[in-house]
ModelCIF file with pLDDT and N, C-alpha, C, O atoms, coordinates in Angstrom:
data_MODEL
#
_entry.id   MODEL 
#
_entity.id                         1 
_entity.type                       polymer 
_entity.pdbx_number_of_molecules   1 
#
_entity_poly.entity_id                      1 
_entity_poly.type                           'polypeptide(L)' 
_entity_poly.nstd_linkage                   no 
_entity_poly.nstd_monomer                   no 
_entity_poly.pdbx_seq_one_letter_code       
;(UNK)(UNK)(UNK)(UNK)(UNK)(UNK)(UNK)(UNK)(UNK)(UNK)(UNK)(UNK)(UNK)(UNK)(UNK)(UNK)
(UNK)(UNK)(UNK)(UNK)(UNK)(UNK)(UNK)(UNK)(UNK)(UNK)(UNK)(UNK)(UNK)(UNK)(UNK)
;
_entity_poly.pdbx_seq_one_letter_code_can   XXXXXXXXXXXXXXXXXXXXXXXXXXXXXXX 
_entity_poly.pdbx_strand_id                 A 
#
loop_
_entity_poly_seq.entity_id 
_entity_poly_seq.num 
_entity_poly_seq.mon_id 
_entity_poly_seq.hetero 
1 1  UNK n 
1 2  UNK n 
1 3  UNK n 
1 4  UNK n 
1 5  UNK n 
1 6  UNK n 
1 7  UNK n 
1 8  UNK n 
1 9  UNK n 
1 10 UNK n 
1 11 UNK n 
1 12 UNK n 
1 13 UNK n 
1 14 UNK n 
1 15 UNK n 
1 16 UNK n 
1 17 UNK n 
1 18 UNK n 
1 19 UNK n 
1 20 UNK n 
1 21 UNK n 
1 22 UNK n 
1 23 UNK n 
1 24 UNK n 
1 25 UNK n 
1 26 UNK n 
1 27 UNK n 
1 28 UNK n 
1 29 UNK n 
1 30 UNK n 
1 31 UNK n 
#
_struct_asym.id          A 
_struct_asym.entity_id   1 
#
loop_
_ma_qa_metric.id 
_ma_qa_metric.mode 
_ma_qa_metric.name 
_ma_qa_metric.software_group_id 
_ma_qa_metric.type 
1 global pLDDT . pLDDT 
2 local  pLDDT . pLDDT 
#
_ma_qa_metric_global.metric_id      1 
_ma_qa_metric_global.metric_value   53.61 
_ma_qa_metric_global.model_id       1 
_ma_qa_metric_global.ordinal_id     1 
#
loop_
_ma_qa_metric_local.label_asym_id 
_ma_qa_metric_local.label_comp_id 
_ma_qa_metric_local.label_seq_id 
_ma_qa_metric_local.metric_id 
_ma_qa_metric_local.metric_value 
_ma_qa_metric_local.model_id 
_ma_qa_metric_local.ordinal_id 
A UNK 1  2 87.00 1 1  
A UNK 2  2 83.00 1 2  
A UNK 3  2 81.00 1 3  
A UNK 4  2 80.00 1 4  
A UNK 5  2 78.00 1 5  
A UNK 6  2 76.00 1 6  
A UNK 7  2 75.00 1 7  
A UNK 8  2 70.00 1 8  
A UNK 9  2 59.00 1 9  
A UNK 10 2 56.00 1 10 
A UNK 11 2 52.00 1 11 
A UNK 12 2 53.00 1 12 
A UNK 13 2 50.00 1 13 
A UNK 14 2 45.00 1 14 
A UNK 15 2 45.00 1 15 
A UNK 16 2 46.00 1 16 
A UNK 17 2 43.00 1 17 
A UNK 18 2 39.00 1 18 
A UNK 19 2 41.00 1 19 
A UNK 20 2 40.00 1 20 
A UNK 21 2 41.00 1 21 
A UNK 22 2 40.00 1 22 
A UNK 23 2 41.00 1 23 
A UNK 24 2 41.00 1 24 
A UNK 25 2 43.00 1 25 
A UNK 26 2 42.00 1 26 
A UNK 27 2 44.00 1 27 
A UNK 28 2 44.00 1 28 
A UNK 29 2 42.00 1 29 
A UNK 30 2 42.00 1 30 
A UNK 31 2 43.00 1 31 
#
loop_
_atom_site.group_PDB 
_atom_site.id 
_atom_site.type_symbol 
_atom_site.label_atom_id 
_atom_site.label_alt_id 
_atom_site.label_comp_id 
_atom_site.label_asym_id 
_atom_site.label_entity_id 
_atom_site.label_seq_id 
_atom_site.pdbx_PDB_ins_code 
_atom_site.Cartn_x 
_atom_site.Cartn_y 
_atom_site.Cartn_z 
_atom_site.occupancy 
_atom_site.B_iso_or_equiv 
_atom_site.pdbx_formal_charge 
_atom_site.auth_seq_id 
_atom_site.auth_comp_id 
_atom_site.auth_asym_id 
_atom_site.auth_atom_id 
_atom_site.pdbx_PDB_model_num 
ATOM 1   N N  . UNK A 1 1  ? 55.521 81.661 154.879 1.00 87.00 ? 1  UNK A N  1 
ATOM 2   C CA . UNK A 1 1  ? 54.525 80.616 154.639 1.00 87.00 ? 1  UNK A CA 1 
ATOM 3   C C  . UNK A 1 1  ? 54.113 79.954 155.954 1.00 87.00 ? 1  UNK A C  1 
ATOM 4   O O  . UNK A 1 1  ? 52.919 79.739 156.162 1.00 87.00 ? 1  UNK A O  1 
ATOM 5   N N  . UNK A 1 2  ? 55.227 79.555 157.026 1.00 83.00 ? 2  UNK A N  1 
ATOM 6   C CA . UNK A 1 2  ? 54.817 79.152 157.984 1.00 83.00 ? 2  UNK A CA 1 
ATOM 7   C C  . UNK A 1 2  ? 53.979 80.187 158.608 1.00 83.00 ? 2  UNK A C  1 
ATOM 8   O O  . UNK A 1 2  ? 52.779 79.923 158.537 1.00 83.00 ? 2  UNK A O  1 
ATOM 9   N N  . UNK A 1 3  ? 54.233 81.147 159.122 1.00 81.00 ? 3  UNK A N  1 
ATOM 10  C CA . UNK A 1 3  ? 53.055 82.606 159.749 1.00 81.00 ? 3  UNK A CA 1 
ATOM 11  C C  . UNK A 1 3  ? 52.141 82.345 159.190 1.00 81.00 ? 3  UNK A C  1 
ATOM 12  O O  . UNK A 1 3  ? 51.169 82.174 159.927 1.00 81.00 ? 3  UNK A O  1 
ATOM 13  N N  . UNK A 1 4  ? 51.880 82.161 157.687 1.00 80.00 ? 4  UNK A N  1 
ATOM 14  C CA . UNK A 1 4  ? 50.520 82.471 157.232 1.00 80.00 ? 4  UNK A CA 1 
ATOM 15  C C  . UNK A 1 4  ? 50.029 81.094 157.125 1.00 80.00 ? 4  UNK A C  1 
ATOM 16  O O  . UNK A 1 4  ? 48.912 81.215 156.624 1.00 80.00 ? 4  UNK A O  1 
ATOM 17  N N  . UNK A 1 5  ? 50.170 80.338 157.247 1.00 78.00 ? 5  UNK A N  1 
ATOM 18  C CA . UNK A 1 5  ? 49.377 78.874 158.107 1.00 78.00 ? 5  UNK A CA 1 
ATOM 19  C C  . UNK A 1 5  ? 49.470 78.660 159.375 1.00 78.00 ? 5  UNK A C  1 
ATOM 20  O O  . UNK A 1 5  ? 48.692 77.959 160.022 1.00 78.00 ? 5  UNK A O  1 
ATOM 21  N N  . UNK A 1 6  ? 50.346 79.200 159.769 1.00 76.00 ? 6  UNK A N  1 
ATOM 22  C CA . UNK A 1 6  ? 49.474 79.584 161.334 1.00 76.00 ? 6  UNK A CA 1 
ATOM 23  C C  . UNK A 1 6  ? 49.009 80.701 161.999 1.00 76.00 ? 6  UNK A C  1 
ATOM 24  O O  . UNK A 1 6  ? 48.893 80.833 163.218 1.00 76.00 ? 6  UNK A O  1 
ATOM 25  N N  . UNK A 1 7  ? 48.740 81.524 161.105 1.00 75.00 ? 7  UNK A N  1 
ATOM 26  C CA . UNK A 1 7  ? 47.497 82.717 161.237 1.00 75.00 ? 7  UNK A CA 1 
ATOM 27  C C  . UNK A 1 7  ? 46.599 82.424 160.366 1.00 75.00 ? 7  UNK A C  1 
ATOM 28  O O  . UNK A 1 7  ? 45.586 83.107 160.514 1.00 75.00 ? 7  UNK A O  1 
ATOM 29  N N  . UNK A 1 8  ? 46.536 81.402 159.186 1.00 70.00 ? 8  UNK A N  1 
ATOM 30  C CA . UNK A 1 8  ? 45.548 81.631 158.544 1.00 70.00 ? 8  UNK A CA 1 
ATOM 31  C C  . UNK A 1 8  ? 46.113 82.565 157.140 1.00 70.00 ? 8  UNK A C  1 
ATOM 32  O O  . UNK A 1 8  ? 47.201 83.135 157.063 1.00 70.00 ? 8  UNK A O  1 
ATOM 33  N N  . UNK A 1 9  ? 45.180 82.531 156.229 1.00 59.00 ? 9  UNK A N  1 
ATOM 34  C CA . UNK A 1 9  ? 45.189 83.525 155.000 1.00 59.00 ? 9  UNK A CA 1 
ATOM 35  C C  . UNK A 1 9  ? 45.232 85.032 155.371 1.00 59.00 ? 9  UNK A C  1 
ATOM 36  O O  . UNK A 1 9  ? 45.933 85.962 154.972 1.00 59.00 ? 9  UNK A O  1 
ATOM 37  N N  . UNK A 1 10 ? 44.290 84.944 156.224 1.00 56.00 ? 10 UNK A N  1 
ATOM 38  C CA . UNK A 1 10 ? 43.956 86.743 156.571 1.00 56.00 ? 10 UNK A CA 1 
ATOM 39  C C  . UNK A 1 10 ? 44.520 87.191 157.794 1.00 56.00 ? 10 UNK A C  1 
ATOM 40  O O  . UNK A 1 10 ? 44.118 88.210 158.355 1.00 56.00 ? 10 UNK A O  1 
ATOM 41  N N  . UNK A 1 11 ? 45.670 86.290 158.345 1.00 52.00 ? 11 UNK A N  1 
ATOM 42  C CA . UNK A 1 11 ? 46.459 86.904 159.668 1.00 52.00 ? 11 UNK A CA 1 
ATOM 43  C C  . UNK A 1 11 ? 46.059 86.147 160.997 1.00 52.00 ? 11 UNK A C  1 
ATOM 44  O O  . UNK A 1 11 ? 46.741 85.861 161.981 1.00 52.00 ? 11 UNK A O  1 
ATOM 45  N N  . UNK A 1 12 ? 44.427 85.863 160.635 1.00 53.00 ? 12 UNK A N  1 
ATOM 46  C CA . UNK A 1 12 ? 43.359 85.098 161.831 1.00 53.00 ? 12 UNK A CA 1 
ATOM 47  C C  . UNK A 1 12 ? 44.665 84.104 162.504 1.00 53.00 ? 12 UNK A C  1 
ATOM 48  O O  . UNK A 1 12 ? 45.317 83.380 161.751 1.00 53.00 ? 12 UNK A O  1 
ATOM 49  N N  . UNK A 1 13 ? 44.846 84.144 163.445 1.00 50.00 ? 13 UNK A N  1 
ATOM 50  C CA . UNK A 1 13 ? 45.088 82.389 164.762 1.00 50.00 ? 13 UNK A CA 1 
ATOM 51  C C  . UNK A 1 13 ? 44.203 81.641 164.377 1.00 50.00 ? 13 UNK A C  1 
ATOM 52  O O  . UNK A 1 13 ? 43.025 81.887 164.639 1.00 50.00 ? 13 UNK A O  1 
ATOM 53  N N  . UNK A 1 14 ? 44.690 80.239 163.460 1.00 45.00 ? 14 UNK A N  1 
ATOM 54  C CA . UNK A 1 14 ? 44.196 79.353 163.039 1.00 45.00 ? 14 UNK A CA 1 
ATOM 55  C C  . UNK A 1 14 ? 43.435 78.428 164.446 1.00 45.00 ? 14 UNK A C  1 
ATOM 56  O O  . UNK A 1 14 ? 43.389 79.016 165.526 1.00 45.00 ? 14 UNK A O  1 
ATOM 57  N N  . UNK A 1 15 ? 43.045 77.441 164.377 1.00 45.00 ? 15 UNK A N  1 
ATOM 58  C CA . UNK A 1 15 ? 42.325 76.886 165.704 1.00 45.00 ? 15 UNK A CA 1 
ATOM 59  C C  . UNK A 1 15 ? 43.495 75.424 165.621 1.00 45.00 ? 15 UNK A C  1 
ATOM 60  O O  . UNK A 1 15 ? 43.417 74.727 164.610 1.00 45.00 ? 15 UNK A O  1 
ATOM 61  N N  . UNK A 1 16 ? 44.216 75.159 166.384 1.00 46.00 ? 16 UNK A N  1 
ATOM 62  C CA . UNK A 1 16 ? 44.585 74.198 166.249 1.00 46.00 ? 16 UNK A CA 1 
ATOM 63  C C  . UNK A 1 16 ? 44.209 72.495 167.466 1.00 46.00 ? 16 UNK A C  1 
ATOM 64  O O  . UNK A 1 16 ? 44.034 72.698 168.668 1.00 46.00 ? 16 UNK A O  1 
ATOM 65  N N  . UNK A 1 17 ? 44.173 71.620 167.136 1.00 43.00 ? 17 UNK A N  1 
ATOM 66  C CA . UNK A 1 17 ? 44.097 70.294 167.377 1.00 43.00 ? 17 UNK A CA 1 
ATOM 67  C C  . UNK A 1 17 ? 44.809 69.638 168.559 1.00 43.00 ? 17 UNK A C  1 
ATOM 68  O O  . UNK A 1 17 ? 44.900 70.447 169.482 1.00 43.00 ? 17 UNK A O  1 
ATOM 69  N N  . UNK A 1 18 ? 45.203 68.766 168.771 1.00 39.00 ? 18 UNK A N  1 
ATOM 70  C CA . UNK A 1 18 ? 46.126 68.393 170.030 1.00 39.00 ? 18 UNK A CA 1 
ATOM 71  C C  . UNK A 1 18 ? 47.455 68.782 169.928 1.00 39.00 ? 18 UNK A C  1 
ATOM 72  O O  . UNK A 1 18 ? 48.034 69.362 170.847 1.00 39.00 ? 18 UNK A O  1 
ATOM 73  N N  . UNK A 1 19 ? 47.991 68.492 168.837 1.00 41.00 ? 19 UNK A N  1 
ATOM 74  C CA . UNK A 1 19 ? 48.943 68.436 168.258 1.00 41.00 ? 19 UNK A CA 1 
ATOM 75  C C  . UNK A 1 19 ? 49.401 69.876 167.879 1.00 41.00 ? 19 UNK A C  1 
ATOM 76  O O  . UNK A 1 19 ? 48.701 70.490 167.073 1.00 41.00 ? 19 UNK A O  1 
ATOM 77  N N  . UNK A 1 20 ? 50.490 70.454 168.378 1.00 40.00 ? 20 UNK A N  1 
ATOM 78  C CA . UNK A 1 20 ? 51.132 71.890 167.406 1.00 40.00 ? 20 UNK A CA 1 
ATOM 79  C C  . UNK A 1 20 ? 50.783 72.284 166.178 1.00 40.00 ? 20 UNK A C  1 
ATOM 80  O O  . UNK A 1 20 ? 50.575 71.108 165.879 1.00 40.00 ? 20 UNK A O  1 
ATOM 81  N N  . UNK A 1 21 ? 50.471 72.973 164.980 1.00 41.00 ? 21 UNK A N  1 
ATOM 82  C CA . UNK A 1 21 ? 50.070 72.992 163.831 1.00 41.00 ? 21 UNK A CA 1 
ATOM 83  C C  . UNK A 1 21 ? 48.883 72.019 163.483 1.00 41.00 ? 21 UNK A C  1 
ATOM 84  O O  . UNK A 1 21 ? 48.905 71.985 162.253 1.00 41.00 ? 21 UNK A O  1 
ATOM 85  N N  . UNK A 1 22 ? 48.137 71.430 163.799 1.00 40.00 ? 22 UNK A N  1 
ATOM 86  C CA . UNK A 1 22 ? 47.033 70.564 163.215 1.00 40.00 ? 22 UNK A CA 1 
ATOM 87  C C  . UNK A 1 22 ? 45.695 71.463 163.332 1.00 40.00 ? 22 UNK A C  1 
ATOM 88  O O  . UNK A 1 22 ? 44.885 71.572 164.252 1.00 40.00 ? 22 UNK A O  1 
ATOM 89  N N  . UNK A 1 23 ? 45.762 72.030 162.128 1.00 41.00 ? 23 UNK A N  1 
ATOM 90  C CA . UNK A 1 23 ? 44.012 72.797 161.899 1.00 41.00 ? 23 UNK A CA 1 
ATOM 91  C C  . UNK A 1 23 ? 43.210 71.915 162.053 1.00 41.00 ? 23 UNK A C  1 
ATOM 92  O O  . UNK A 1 23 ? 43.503 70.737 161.849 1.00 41.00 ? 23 UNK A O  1 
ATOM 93  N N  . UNK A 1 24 ? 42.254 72.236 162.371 1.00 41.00 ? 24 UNK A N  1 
ATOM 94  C CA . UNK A 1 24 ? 41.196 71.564 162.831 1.00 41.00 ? 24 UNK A CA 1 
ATOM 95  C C  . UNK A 1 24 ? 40.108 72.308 161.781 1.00 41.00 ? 24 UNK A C  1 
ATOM 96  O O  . UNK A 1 24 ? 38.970 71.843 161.856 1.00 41.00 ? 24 UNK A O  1 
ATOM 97  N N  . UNK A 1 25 ? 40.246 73.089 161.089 1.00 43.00 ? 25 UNK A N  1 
ATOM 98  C CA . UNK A 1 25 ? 39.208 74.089 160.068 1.00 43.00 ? 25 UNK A CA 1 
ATOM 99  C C  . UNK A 1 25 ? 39.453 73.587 158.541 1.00 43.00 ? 25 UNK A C  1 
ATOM 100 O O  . UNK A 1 25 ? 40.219 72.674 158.234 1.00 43.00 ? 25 UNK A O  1 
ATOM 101 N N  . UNK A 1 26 ? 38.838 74.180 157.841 1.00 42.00 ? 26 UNK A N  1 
ATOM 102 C CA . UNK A 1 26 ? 39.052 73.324 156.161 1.00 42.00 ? 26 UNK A CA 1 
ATOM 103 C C  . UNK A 1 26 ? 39.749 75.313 155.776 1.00 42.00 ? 26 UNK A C  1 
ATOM 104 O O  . UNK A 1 26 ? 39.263 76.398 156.096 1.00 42.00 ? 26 UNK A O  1 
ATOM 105 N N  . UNK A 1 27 ? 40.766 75.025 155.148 1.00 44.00 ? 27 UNK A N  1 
ATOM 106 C CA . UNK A 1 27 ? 41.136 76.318 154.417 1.00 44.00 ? 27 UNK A CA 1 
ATOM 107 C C  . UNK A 1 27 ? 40.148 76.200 152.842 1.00 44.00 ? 27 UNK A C  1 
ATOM 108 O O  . UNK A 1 27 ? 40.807 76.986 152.161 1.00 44.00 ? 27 UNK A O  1 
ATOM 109 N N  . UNK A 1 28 ? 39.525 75.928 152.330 1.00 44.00 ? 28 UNK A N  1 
ATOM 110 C CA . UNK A 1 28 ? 38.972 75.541 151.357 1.00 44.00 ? 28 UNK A CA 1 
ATOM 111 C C  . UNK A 1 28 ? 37.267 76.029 151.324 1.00 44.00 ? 28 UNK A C  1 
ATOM 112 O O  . UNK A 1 28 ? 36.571 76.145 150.315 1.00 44.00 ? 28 UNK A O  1 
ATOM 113 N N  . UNK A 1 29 ? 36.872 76.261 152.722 1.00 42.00 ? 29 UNK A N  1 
ATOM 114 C CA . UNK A 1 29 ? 35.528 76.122 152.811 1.00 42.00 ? 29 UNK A CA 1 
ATOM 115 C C  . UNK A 1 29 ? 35.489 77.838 153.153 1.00 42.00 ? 29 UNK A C  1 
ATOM 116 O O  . UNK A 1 29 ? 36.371 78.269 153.896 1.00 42.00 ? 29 UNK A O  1 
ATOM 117 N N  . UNK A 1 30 ? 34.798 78.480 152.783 1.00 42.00 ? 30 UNK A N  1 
ATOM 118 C CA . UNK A 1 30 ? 34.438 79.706 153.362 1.00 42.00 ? 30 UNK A CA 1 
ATOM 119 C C  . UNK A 1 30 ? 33.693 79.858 154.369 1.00 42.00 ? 30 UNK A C  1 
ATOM 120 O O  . UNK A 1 30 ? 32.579 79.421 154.657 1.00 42.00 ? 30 UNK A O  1 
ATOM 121 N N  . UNK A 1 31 ? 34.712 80.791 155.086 1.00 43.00 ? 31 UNK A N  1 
ATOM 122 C CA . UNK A 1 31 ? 33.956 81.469 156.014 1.00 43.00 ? 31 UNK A CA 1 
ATOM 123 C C  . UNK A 1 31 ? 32.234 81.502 156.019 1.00 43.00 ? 31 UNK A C  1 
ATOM 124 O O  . UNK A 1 31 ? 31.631 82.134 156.887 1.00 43.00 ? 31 UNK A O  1 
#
């Protein structure tokens, strides 16, 4: 679960924020 929030659903490198783990993207919104 942790890998796949920080790759993302589909593996992608999420974009993260200042902070370690803080997405900066909506998982909710499509591509």
């Amino acid at each position: 679960d942790d890998h796949q929030q920080r790759h993302g659903k589909h593996g992608k490198r999420m974009r993260h924020g200042k902070g370690m783990g803080q997405d900066t993207g909506d998982d909710n919104q499509p591509e």
